[in-house]
C-alpha atoms as a PDB file:
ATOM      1  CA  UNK A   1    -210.977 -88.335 -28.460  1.00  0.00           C
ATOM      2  CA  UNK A   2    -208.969 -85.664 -30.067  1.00  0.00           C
ATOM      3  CA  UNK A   3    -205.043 -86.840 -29.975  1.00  0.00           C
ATOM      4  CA  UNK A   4    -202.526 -84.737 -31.414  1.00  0.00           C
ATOM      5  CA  UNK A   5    -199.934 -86.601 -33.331  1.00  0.00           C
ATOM      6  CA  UNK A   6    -196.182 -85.780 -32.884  1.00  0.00           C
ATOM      7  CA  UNK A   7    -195.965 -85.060 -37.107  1.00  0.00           C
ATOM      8  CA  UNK A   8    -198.026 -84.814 -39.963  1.00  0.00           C
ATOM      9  CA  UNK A   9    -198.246 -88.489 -42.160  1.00  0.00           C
ATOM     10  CA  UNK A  10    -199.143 -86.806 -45.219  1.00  0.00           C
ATOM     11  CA  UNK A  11    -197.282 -88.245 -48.159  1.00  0.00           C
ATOM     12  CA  UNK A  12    -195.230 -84.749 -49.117  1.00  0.00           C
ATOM     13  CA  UNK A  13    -194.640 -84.088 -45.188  1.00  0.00           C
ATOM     14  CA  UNK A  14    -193.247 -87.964 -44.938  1.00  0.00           C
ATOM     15  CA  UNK A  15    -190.791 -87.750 -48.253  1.00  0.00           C
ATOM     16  CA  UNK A  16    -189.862 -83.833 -46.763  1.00  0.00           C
ATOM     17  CA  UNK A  17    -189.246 -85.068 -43.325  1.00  0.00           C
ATOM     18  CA  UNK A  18    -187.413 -88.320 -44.741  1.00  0.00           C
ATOM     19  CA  UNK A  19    -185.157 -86.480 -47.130  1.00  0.00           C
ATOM     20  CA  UNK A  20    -183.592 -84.141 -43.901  1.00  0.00           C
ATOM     21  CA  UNK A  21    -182.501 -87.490 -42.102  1.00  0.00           C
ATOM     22  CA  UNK A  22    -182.316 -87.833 -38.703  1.00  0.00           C
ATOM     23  CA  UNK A  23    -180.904 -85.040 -36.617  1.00  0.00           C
ATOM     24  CA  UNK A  24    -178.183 -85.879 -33.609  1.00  0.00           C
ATOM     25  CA  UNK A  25    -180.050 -85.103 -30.039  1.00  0.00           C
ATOM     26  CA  UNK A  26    -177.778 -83.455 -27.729  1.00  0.00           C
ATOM     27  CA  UNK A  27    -180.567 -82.965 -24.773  1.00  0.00           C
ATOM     28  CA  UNK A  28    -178.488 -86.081 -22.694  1.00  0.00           C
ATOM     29  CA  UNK A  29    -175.516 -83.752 -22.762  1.00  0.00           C
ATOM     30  CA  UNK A  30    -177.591 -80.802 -21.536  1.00  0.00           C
ATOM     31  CA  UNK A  31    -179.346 -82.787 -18.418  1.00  0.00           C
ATOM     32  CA  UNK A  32    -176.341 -84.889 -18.110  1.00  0.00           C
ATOM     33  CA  UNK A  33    -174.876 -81.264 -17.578  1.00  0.00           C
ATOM     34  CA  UNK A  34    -177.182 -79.352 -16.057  1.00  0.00           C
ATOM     35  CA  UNK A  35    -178.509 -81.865 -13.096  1.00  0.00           C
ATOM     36  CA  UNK A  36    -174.473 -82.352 -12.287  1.00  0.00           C
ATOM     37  CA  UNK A  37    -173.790 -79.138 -12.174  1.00  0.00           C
ATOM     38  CA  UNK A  38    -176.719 -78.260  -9.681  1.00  0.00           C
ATOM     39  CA  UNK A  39    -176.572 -81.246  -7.797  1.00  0.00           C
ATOM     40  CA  UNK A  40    -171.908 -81.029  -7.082  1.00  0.00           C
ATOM     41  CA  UNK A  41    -172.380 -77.061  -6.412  1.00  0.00           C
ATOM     42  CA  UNK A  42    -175.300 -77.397  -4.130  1.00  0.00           C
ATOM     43  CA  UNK A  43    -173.498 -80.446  -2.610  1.00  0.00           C
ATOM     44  CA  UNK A  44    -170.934 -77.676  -1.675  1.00  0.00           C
ATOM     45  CA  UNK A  45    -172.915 -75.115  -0.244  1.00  0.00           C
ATOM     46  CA  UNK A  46    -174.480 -78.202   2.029  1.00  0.00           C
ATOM     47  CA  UNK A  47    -171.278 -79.035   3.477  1.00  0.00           C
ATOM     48  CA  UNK A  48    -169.806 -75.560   3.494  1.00  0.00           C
ATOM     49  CA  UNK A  49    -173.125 -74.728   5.853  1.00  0.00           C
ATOM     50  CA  UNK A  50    -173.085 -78.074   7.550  1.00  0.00           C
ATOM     51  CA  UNK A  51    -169.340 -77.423   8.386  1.00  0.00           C
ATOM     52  CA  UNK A  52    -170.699 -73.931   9.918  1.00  0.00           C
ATOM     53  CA  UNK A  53    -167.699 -72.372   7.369  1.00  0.00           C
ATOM     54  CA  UNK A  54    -168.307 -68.817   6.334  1.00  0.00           C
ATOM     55  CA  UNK A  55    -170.416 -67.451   3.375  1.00  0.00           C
ATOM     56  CA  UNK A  56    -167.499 -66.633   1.389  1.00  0.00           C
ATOM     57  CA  UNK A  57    -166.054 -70.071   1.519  1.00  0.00           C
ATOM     58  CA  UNK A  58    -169.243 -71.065  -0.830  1.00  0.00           C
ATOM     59  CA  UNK A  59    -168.156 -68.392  -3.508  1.00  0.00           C
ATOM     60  CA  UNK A  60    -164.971 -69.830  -3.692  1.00  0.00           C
ATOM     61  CA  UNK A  61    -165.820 -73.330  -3.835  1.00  0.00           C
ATOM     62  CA  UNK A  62    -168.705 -72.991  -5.405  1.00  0.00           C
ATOM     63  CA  UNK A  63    -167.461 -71.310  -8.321  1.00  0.00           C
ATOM     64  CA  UNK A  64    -163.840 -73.450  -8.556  1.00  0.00           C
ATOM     65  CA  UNK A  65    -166.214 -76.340  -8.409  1.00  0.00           C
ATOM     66  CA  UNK A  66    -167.981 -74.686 -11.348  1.00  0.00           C
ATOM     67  CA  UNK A  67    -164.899 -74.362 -13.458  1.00  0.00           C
ATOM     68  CA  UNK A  68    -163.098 -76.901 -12.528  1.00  0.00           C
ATOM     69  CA  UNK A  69    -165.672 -79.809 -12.433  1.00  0.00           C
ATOM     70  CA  UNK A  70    -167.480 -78.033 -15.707  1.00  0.00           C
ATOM     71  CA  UNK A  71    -164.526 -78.435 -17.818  1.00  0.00           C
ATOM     72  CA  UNK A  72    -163.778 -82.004 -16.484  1.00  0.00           C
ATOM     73  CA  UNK A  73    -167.847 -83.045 -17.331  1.00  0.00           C
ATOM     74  CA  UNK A  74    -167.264 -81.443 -20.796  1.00  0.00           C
ATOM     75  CA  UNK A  75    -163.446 -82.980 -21.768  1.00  0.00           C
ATOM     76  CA  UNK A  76    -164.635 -86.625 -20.281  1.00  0.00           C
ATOM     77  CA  UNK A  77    -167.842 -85.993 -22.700  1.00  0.00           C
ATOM     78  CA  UNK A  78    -165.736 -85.029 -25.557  1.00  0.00           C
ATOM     79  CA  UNK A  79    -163.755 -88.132 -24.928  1.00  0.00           C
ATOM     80  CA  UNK A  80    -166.594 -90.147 -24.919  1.00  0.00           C
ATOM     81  CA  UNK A  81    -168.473 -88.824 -28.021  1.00  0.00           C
ATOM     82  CA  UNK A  82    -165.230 -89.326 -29.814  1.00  0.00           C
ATOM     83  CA  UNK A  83    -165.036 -93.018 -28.887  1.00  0.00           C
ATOM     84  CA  UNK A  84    -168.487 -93.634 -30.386  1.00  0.00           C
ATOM     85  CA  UNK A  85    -167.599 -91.904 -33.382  1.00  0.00           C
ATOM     86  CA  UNK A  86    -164.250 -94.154 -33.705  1.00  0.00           C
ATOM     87  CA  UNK A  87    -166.147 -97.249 -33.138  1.00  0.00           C
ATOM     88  CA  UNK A  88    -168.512 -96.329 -35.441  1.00  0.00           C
ATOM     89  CA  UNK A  89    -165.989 -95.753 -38.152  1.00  0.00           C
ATOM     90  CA  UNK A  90    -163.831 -99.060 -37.287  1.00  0.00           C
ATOM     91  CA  UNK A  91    -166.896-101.283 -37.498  1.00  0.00           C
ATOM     92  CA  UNK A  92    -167.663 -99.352 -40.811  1.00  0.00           C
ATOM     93  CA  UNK A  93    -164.268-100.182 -42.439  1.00  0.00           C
ATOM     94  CA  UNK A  94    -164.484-103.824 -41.122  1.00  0.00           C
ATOM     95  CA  UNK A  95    -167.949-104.256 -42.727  1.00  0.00           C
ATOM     96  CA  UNK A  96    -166.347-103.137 -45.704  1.00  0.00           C
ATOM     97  CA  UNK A  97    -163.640-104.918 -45.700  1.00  0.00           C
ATOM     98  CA  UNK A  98    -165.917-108.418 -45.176  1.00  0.00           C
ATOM     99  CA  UNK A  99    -168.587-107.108 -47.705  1.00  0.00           C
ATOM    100  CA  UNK A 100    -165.065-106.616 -50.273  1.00  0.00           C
ATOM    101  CA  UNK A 101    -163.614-109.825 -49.537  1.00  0.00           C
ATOM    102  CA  UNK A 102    -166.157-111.983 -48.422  1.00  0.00           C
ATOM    103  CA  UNK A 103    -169.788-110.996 -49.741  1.00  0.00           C
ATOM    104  CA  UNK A 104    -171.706-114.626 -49.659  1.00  0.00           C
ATOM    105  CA  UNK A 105    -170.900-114.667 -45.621  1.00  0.00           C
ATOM    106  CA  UNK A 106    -172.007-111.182 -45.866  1.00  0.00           C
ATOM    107  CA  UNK A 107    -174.984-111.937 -47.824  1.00  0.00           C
ATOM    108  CA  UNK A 108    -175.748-114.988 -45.417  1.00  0.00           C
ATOM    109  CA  UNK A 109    -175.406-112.236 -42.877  1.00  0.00           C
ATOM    110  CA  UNK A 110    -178.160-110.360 -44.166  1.00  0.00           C
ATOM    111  CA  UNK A 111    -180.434-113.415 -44.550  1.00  0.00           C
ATOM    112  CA  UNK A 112    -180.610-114.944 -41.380  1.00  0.00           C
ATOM    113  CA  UNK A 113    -181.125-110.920 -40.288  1.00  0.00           C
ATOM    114  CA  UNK A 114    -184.198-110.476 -42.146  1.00  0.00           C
ATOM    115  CA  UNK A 115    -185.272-114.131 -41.658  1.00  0.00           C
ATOM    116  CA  UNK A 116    -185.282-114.060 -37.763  1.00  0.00           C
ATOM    117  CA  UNK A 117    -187.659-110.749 -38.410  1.00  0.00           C
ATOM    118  CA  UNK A 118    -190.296-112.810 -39.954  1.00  0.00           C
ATOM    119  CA  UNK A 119    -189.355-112.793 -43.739  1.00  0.00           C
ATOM    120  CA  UNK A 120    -189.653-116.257 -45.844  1.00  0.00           C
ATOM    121  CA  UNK A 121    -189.464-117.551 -49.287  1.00  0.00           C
ATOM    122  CA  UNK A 122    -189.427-114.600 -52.225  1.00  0.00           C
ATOM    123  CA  UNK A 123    -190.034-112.152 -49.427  1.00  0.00           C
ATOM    124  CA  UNK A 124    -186.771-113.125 -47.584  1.00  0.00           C
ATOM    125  CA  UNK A 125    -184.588-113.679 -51.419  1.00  0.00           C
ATOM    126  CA  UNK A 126    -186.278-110.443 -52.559  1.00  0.00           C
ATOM    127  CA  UNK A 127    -185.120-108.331 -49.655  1.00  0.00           C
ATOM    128  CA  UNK A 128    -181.798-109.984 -49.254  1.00  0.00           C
ATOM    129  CA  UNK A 129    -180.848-108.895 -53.192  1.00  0.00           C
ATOM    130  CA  UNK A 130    -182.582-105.502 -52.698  1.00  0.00           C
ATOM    131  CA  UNK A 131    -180.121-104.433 -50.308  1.00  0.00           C
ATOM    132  CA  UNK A 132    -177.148-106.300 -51.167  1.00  0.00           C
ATOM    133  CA  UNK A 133    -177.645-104.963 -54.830  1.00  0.00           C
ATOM    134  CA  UNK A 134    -175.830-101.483 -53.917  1.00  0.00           C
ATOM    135  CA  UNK A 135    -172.948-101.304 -51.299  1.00  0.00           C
ATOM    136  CA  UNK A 136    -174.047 -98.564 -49.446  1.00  0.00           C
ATOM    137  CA  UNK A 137    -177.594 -99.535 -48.068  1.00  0.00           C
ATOM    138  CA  UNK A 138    -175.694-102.932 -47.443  1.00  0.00           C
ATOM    139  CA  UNK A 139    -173.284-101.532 -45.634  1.00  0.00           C
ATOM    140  CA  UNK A 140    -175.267 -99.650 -43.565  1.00  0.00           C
ATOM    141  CA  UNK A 141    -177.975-102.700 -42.999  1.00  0.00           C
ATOM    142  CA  UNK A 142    -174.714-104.347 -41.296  1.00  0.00           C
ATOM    143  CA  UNK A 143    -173.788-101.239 -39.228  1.00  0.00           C
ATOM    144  CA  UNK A 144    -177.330-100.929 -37.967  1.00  0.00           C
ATOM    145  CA  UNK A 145    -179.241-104.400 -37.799  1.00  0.00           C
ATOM    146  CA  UNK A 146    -175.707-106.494 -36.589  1.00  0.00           C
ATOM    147  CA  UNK A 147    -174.015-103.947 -34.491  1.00  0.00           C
ATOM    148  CA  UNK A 148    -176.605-101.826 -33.043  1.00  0.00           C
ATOM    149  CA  UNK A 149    -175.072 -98.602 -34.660  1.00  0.00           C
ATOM    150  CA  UNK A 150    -176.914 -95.963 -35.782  1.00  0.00           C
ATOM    151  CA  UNK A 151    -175.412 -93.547 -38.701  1.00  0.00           C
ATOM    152  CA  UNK A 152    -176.010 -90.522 -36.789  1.00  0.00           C
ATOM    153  CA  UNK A 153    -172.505 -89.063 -35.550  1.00  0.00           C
ATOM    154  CA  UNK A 154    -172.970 -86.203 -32.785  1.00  0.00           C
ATOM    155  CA  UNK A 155    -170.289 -83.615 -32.696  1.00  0.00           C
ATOM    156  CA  UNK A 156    -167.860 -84.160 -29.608  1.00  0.00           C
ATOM    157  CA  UNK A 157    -167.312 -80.419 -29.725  1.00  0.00           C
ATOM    158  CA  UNK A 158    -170.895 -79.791 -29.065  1.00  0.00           C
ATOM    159  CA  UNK A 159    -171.463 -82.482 -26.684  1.00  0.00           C
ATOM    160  CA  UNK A 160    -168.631 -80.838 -24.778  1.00  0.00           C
ATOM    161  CA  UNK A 161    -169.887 -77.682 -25.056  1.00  0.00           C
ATOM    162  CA  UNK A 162    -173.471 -77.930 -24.355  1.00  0.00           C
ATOM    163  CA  UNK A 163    -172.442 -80.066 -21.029  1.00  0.00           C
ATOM    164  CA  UNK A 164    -169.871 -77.460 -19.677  1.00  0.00           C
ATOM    165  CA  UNK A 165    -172.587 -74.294 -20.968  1.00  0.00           C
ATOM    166  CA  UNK A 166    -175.465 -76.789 -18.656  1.00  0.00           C
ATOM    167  CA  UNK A 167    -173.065 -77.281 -16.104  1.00  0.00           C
ATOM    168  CA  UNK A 168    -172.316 -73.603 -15.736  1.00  0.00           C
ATOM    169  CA  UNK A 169    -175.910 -72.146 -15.813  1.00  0.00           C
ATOM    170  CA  UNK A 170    -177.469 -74.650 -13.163  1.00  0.00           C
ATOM    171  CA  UNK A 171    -174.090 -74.759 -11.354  1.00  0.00           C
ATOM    172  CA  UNK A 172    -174.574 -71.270 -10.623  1.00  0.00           C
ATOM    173  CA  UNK A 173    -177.644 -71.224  -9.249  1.00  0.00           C
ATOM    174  CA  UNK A 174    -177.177 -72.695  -5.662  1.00  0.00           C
ATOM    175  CA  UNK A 175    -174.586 -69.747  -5.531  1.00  0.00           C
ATOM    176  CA  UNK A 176    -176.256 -66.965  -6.731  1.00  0.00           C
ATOM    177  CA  UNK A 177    -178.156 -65.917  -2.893  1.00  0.00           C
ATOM    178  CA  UNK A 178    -174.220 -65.987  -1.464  1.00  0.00           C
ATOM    179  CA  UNK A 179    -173.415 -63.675  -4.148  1.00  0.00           C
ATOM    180  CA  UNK A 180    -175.695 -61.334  -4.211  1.00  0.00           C
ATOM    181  CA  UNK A 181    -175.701 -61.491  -0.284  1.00  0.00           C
ATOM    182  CA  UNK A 182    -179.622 -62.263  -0.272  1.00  0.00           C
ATOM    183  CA  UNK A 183    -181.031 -62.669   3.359  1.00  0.00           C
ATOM    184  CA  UNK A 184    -181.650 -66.338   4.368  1.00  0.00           C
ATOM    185  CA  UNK A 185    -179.205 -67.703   1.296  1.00  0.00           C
ATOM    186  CA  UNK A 186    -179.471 -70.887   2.571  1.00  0.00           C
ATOM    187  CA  UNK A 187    -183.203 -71.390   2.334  1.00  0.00           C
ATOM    188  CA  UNK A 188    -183.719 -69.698  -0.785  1.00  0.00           C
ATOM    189  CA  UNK A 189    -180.516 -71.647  -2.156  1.00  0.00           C
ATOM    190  CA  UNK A 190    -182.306 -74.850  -1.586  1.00  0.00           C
ATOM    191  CA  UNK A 191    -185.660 -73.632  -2.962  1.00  0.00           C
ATOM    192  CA  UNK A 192    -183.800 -72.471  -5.803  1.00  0.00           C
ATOM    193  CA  UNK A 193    -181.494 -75.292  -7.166  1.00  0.00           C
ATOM    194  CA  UNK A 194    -184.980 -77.433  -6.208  1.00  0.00           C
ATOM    195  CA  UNK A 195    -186.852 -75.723  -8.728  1.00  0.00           C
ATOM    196  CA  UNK A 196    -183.818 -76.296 -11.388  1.00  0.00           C
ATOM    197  CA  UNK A 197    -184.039 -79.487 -10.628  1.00  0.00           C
ATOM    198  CA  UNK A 198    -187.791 -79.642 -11.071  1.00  0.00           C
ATOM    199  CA  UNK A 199    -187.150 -78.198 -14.237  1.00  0.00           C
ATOM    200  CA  UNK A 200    -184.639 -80.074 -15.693  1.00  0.00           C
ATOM    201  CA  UNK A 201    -186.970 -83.334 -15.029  1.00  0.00           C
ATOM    202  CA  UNK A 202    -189.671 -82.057 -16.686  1.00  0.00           C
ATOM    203  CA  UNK A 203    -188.180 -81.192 -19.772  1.00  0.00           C
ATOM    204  CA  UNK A 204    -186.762 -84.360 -20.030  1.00  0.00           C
ATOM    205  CA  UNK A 205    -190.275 -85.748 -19.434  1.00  0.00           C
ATOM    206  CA  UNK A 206    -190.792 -85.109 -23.563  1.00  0.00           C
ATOM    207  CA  UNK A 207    -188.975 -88.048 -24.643  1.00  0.00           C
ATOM    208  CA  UNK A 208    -190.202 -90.136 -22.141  1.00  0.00           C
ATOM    209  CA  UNK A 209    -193.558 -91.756 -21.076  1.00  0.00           C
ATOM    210  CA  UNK A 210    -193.210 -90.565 -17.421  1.00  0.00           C
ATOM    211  CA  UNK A 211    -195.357 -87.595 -16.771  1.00  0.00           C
ATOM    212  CA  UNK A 212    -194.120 -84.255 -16.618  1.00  0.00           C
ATOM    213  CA  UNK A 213    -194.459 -83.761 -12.943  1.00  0.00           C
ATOM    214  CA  UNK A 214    -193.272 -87.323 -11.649  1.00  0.00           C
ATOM    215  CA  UNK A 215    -190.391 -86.889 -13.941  1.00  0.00           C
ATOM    216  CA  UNK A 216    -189.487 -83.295 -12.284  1.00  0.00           C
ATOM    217  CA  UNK A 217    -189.963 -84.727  -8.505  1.00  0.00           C
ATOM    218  CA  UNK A 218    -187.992 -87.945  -9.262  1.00  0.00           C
ATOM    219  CA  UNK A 219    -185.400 -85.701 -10.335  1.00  0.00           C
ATOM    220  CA  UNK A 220    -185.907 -83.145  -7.963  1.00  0.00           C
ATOM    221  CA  UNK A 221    -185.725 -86.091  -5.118  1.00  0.00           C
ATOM    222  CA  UNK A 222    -182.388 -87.278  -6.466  1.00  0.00           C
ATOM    223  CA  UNK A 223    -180.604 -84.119  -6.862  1.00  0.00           C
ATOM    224  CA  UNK A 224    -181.919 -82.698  -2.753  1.00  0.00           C
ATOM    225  CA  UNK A 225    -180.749 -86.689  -1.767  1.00  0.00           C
ATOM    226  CA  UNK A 226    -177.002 -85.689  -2.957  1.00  0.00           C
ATOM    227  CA  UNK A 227    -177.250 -82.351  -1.018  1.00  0.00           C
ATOM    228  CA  UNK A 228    -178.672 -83.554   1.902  1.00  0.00           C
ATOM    229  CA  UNK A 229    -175.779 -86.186   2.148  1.00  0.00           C
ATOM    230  CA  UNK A 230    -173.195 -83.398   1.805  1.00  0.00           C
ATOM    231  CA  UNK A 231    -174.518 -81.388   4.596  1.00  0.00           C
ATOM    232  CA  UNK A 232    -174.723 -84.519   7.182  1.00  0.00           C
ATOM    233  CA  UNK A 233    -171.233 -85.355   5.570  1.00  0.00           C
ATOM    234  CA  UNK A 234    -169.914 -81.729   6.398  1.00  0.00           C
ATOM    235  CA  UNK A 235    -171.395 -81.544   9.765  1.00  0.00           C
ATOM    236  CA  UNK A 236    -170.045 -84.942  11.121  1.00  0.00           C
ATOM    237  CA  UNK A 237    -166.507 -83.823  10.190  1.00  0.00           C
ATOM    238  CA  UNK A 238    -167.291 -80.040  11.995  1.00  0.00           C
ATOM    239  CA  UNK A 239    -167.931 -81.743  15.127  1.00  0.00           C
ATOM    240  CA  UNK A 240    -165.197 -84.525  14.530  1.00  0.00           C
ATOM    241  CA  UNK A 241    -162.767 -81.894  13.296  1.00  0.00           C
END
């Protein structure tokens, strides 16, 4: 059977591939975006029609939702990028600051590491000097194999910007039959923001092992499950109110 590998293993392709380092993923910030966006505007035109309110009344909320919500999404991701990057950089200067002061716990540090990963005897004394011989690569041994933190720092500014831009673009879709005063906006609202998030599933299907299409449904399943709560929600309160 024929399977296509992801990239090539040949020696040059390895070192060229190795040399770039790895690049910072922002696709979490563009579904975390995108399928928020969808799913909080299309929660408002389900209670704006299950509250029997005028078409206009989605525009408005629709699109202050947009804004409003948008910027919110993108200044709490900022925030939150940020904090990794801070915590990154404080355990940083503490492993420095042991490694400076205090390199035998250090270097017992990296020992028991290695030694719980199946190294023993030269293997274990051999790899323990190899990367406690240069600061650096011991440093960022600690960083990685004791705290779980990878040396890849995504920008906050991008993060934020890529969730607000997702936000926006899928946000406006459950809007767009209102304002272009389509026939039946309702219906072809619902098909519409179902197929974005059909979409959105699927691409985020590549980087994982669900299939493409159960991906897309689960997410399609989740985002219609919001909506449909918001319409029951707004129709209660239209016959309470």
């Amino acid at each position: 059977m024929d399977i296509r590998l992801e990239h090539s293993h040949d020696p040059e392709h390895i070192a060229e591939r190795l040399a770039l380092g790895p690049a910072p993923s922002y696709l979490r910030d563009w579904i975390y975006g995108g399928i928020d966006g969808a799913i909080t505007t299309f929660a408002i035109v389900s209670g704006v029609v299950g509250a029997d309110m005028p078409g206009r009344a989605v525009l408005i909320l629709g699109i202050v939702n947009i804004l409003a919500d948008g910027f919110s999404m993108a200044a709490a991701n900022f925030s939150s990028t940020r904090t990794e990057i801070e915590e990154y950089e404080h355990m940083r200067r503490m492993e420095e600051r042991h490694v400076e002061l205090h390199p035998e716990g250090e270097r017992e540090e990296v020992r028991q590491i290695f030694e719980a990963k199946g190294f023993r005897g030269r293997d274990l004394d051999q790899a323990v000097n190899v990367i406690t011989s240069e600061r650096e690569r011991w440093v960022l041994t600690m960083m990685t194999e004791e705290h779980g933190l990878p040396p890849i720092a995504r920008s906050p500014w991008k993060s934020a910007f890529i969730t607000f831009l997702a936000f926006v673009l899928c946000g406006m879709v459950p809007i767009m039959p209102f304002a272009i005063g389509m026939g039946s906006a309702v219906t072809l609202s619902a098909g519409m923001t179902a197929l974005v998030f059909f979409a959105i599933g699927s691409v985020r299907s590549r980087w994982s092992p669900k299939l493409w299409w159960y991906a897309g449904l689960e997410t399609m399943v989740i985002g219609l499950a919001a909506a449909g709560v918001a319409y029951l929600a707004g129709d209660l309160l239209q016959k309470l109110l």
